[in-house]
N, C-alpha and C. Protein backbone atom coordinates (compact mmCIF):
# COMPACT_ATOMS: atom_id res chain seq x y z
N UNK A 1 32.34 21.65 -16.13
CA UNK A 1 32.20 22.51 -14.98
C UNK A 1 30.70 22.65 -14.66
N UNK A 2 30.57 22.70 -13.33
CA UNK A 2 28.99 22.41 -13.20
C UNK A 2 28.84 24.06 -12.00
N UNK A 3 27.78 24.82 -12.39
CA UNK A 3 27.14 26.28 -12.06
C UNK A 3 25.99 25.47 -10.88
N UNK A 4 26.22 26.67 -10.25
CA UNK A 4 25.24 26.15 -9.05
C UNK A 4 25.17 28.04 -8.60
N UNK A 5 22.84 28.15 -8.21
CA UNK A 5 23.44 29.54 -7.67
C UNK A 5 22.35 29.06 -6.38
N UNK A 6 23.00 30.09 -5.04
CA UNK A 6 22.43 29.54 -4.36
C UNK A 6 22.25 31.02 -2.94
N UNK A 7 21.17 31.03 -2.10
CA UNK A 7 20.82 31.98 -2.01
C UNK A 7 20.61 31.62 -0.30
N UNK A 8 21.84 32.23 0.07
CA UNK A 8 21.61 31.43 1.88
C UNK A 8 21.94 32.91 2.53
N UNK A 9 20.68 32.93 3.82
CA UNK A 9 20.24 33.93 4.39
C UNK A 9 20.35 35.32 3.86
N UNK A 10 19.94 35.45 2.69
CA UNK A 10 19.77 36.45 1.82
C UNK A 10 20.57 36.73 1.10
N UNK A 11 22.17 36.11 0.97
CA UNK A 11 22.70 36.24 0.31
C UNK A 11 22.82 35.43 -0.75
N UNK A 12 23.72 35.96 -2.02
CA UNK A 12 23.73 34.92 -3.15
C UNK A 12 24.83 35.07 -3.58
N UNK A 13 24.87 33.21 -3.67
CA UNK A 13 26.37 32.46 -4.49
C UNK A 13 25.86 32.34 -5.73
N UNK A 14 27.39 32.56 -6.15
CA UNK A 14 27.30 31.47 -7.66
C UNK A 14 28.64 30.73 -7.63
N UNK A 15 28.38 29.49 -7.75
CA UNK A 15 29.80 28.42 -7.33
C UNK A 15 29.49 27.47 -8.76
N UNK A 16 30.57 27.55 -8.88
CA UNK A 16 31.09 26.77 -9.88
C UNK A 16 32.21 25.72 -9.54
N UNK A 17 32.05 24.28 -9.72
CA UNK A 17 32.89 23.24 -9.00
C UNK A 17 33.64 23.00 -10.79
N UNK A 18 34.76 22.72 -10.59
CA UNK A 18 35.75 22.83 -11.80
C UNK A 18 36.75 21.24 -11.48
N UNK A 19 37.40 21.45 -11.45
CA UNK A 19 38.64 19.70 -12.09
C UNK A 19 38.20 19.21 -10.49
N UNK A 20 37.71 17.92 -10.35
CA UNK A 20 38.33 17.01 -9.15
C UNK A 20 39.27 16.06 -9.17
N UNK A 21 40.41 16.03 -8.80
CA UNK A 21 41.51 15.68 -9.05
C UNK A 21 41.41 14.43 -7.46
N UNK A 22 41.80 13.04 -7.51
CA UNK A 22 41.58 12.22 -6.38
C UNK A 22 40.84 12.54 -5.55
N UNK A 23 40.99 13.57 -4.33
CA UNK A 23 39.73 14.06 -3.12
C UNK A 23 39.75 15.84 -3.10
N UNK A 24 40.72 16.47 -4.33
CA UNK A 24 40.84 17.65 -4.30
C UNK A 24 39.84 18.45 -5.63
N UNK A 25 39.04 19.27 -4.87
CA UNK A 25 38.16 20.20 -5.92
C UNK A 25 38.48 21.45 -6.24
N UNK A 26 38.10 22.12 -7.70
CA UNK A 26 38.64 23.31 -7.85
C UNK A 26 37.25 23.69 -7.31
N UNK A 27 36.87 24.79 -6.39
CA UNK A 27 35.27 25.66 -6.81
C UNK A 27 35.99 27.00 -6.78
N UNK A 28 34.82 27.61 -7.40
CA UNK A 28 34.82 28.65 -7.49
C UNK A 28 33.91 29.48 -6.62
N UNK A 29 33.41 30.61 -5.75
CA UNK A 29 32.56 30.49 -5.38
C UNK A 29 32.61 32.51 -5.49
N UNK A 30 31.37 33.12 -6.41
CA UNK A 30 31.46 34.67 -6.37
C UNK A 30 32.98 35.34 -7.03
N UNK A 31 33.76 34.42 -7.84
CA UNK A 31 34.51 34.85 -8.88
C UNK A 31 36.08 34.24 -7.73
N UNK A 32 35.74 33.86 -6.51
CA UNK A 32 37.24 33.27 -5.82
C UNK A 32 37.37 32.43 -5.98
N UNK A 33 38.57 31.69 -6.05
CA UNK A 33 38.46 30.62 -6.43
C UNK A 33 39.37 29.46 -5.04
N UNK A 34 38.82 28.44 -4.49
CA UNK A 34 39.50 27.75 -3.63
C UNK A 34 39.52 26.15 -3.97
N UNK A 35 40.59 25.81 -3.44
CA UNK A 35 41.16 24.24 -2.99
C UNK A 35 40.17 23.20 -2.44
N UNK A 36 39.24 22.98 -2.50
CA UNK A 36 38.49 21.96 -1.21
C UNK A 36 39.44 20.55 -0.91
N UNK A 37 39.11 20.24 -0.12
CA UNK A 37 39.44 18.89 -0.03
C UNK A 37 38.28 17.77 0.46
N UNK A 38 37.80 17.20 -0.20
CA UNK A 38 36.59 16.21 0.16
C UNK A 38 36.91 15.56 1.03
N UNK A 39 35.79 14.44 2.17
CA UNK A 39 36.25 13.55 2.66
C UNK A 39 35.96 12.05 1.57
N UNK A 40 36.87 11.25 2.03
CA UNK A 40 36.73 9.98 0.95
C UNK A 40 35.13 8.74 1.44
N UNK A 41 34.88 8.43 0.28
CA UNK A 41 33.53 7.71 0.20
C UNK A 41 33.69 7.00 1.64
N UNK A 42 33.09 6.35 2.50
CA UNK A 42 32.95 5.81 2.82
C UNK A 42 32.87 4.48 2.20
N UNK A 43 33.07 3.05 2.53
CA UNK A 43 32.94 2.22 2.01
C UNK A 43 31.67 1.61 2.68
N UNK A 44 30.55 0.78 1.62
CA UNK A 44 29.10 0.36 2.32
C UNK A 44 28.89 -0.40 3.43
N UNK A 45 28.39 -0.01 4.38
CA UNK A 45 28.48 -0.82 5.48
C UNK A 45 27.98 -2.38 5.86
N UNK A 46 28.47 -3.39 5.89
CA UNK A 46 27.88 -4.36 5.25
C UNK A 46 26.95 -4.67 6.68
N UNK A 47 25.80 -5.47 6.26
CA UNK A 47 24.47 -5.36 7.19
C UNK A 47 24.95 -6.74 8.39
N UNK A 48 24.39 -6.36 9.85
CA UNK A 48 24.51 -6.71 10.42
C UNK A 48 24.02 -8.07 10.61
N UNK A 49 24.17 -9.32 11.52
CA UNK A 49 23.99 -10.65 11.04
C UNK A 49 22.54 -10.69 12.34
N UNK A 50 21.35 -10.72 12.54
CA UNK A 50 20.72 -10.45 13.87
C UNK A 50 20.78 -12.12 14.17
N UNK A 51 21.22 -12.79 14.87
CA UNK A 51 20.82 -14.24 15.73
C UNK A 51 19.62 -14.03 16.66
N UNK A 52 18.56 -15.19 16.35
CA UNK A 52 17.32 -15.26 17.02
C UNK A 52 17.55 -16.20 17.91
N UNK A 53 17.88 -15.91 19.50
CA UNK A 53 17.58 -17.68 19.58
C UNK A 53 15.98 -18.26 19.47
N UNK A 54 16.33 -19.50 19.45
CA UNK A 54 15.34 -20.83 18.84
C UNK A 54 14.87 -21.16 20.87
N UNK A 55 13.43 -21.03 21.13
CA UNK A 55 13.60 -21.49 21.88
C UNK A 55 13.88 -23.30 22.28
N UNK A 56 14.17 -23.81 23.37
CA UNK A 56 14.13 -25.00 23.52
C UNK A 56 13.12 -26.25 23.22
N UNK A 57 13.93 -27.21 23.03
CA UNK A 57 12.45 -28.00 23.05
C UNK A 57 11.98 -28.29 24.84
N UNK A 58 11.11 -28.20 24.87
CA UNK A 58 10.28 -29.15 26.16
C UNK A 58 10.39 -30.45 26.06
N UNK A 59 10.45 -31.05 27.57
CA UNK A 59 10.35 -32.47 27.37
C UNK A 59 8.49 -33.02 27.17
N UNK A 60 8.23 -34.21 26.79
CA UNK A 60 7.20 -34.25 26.27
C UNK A 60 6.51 -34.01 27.75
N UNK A 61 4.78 -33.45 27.34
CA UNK A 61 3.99 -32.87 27.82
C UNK A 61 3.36 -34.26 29.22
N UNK A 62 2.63 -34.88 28.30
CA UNK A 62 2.20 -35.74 29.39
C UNK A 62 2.69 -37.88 28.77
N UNK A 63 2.43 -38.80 29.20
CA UNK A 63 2.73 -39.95 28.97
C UNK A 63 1.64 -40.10 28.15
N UNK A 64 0.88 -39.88 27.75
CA UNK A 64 0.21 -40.19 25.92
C UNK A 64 0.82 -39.76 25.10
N UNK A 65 1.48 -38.76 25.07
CA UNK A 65 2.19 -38.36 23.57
C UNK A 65 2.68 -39.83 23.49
N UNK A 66 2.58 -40.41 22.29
CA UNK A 66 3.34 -41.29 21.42
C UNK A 66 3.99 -40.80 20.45
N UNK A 67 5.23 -41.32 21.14
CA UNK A 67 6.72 -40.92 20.11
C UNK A 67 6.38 -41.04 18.16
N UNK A 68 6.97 -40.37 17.80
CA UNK A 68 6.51 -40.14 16.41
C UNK A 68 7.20 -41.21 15.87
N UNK A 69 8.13 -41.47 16.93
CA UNK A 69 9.18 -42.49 15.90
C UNK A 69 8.62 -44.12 15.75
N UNK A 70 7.45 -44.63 16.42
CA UNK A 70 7.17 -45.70 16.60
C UNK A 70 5.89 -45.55 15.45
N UNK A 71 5.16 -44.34 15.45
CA UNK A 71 4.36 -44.25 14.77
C UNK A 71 4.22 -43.91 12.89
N UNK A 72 3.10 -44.76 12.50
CA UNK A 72 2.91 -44.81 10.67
C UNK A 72 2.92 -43.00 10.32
N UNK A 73 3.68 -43.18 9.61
CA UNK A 73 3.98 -41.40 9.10
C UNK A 73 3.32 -41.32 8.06
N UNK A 74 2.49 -42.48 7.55
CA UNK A 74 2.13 -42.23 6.17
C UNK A 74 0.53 -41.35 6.20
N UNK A 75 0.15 -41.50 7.46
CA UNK A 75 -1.49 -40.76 7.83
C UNK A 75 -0.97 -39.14 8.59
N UNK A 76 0.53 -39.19 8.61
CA UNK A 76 0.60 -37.98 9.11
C UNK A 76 0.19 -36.49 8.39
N UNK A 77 0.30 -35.25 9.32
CA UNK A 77 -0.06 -34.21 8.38
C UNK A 77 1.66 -33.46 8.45
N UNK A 78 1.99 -33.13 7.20
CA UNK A 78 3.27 -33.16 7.04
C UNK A 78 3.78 -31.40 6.82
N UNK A 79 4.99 -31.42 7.24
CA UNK A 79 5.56 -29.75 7.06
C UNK A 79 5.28 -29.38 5.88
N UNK A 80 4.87 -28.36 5.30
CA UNK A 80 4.75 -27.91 3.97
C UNK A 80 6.40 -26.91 3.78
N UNK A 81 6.89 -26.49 4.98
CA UNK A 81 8.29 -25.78 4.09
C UNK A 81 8.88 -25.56 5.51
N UNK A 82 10.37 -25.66 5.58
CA UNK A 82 11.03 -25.59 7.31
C UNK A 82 10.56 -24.41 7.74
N UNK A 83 10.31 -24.66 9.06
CA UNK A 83 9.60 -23.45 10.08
C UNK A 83 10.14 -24.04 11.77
N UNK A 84 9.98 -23.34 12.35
CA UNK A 84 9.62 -24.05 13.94
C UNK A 84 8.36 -24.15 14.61
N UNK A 85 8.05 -25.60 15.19
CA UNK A 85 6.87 -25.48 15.48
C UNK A 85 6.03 -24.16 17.28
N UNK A 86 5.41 -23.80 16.90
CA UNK A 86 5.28 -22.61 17.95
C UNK A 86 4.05 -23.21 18.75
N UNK A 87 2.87 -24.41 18.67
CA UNK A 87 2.16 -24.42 19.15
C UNK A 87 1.26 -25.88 18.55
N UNK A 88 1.13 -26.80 19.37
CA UNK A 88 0.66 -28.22 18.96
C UNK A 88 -1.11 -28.00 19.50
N UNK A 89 -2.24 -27.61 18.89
CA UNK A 89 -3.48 -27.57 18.80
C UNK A 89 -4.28 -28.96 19.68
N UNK A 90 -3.62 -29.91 19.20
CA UNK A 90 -3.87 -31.24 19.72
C UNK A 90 -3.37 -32.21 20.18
N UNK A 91 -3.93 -33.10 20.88
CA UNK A 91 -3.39 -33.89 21.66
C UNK A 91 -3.69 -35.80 21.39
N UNK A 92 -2.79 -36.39 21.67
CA UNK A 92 -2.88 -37.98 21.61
C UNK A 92 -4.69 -38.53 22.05
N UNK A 93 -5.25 -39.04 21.25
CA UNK A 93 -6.81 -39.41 21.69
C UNK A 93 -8.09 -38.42 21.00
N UNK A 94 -7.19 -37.08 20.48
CA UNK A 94 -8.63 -36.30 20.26
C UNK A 94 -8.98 -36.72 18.74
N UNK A 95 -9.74 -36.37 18.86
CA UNK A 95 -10.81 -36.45 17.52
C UNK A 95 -10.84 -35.03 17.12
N UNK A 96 -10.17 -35.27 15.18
CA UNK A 96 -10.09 -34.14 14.69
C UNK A 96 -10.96 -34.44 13.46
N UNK A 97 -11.87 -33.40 12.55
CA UNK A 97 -12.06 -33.20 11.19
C UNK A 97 -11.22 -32.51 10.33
N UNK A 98 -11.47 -32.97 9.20
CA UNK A 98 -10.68 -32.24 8.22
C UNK A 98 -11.01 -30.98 8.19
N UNK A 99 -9.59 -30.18 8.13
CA UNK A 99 -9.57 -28.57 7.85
C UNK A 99 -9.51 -28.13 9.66
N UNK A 100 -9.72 -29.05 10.75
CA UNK A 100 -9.38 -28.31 12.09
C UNK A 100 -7.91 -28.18 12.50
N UNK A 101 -7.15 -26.80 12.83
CA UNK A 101 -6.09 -26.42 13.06
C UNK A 101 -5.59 -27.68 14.09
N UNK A 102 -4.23 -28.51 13.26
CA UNK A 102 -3.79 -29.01 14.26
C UNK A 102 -2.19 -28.55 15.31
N UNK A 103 -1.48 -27.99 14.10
CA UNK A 103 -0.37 -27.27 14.42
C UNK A 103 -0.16 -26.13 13.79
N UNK A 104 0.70 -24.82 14.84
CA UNK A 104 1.03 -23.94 14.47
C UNK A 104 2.49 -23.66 13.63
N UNK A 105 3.03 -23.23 12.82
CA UNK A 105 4.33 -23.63 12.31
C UNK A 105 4.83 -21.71 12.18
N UNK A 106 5.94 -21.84 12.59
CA UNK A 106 6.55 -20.57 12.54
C UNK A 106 7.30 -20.58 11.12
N UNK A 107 6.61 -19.73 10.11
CA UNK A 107 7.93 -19.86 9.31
C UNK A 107 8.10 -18.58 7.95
N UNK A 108 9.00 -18.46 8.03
CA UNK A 108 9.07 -16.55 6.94
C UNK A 108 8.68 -15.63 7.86
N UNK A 109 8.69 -15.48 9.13
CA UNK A 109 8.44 -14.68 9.83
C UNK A 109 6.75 -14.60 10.04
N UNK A 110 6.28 -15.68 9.81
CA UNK A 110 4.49 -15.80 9.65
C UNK A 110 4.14 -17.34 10.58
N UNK A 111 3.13 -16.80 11.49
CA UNK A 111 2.38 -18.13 11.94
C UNK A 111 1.84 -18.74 10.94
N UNK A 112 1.71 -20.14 10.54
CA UNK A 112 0.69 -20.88 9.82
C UNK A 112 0.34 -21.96 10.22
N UNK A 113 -1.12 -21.83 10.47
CA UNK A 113 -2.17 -23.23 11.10
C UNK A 113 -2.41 -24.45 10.27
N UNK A 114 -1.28 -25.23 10.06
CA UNK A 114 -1.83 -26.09 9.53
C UNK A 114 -2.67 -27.40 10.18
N UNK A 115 -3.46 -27.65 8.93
CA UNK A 115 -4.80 -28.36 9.23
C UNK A 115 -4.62 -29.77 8.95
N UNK A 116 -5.94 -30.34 9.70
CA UNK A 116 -5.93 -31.94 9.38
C UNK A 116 -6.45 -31.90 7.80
N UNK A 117 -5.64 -32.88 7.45
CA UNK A 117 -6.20 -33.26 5.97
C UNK A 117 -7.60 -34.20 5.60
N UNK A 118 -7.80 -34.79 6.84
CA UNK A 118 -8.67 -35.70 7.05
C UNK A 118 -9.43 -35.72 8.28
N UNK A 119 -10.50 -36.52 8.54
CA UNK A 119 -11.22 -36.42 9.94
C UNK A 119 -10.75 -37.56 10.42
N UNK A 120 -10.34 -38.32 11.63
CA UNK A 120 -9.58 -38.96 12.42
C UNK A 120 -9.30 -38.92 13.60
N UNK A 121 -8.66 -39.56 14.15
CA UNK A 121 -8.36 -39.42 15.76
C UNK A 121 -6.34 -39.57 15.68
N UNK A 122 -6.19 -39.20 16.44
CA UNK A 122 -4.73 -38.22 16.65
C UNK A 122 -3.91 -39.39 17.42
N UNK A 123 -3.35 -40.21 16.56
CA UNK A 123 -2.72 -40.89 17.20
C UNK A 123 -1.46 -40.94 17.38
N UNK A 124 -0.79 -39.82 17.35
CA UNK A 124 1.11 -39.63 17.92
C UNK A 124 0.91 -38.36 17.11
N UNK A 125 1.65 -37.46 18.00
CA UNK A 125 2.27 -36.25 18.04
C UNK A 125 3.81 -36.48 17.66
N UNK A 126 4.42 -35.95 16.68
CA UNK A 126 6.04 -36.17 16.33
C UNK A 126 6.89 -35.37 16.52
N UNK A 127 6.01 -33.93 16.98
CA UNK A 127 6.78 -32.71 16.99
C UNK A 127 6.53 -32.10 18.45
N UNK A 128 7.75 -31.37 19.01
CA UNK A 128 7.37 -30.62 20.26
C UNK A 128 7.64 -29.00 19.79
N UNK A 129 6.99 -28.16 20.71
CA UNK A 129 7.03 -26.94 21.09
C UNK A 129 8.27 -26.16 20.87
N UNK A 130 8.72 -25.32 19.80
CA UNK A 130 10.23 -25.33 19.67
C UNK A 130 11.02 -25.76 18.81
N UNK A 131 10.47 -27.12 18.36
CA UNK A 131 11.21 -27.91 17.34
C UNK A 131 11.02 -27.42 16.01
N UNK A 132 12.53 -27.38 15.65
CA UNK A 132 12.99 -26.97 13.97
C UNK A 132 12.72 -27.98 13.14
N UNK A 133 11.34 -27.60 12.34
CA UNK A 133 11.36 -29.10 11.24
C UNK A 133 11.20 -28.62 9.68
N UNK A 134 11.88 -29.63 9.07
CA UNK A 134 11.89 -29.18 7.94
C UNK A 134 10.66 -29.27 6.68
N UNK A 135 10.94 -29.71 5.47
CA UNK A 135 9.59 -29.57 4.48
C UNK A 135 9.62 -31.28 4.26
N UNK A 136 8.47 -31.65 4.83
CA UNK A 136 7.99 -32.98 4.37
C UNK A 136 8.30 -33.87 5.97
N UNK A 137 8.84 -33.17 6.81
CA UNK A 137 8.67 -33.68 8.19
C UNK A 137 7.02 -34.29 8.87
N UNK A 138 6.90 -35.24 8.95
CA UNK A 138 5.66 -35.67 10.22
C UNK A 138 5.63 -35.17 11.62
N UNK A 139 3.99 -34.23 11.45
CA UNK A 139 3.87 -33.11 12.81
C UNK A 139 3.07 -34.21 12.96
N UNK A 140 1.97 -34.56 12.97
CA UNK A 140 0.63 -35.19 13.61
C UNK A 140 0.36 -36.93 13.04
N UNK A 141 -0.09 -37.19 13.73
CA UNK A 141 -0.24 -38.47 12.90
C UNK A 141 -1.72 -38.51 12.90
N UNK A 142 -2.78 -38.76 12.07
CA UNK A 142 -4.17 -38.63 12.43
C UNK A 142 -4.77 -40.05 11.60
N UNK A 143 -5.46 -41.31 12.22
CA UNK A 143 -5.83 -42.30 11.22
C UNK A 143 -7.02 -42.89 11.99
């Protein structure tokens, strides 16, 4: 039996809660004694599913992008873990150094700039604006 005293707008209880029997309580409350009837647990509400949409891809930007698919993947700079790409830094012809942001990658809920690994010139873009790529995918090609 569990004592409880309690002191609401100047007055004072002493309640004592006694057998709970399925959703029925004995209390006691100032030497009376009554029936409660609880309401039953709720069961946990299981968490809602949120869907993001992904925006689209774009069709390619201008007629230099070179398709990734024709191009050596082995000079590329590669996904480090699936993300979507949010933002391509560079373009077919430029001249990059190592460590300059070439793509933006959306991923864990975090932008990350990844960089050229090398200094080079940018010869095929593999990824568009939008596009879901995974870990070890070819974003840039730089040689």
């Amino acid at each position: 039996m569990k004592e409880y005293k309690y002191t609401i707008n100047g007055n004072k209880y002493e309640v004592n809660i006694g057998d709970i029997v399925d959703n029925i309580a004995t209390v006691t409350v100032n030497g009376d004694e009554y029936k409660v009837e609880m309401e039953p647990e709720k069961a946990p509400e299981k968490p809602k599913v949120k869907v993001r949409p992904v925006a689209a891809p774009q069709p390619a930007a201008s007629s230099n992008t070179t398709s990734g698919r024709n191009a050596n993947t082995q000079n590329a700079v590669k996904s480090p873990l699936p993300g979507v790409i949010t933002e391509i830094k560079v373009a077919v012809g430029d001249n990059v150094n190592a460590g300059d942001p070439v793509v933006v990658l959306e991923a864990m809920k975090m932008a990350n700039n990844l960089e050229a690994e090398k200094s080079g010139t940018v010869t095929a873009i593999c990824v568009q604006p939008g596009q879901s790529v995974m870990e070890g995918d070819a974003l840039v090609v730089i040689e």
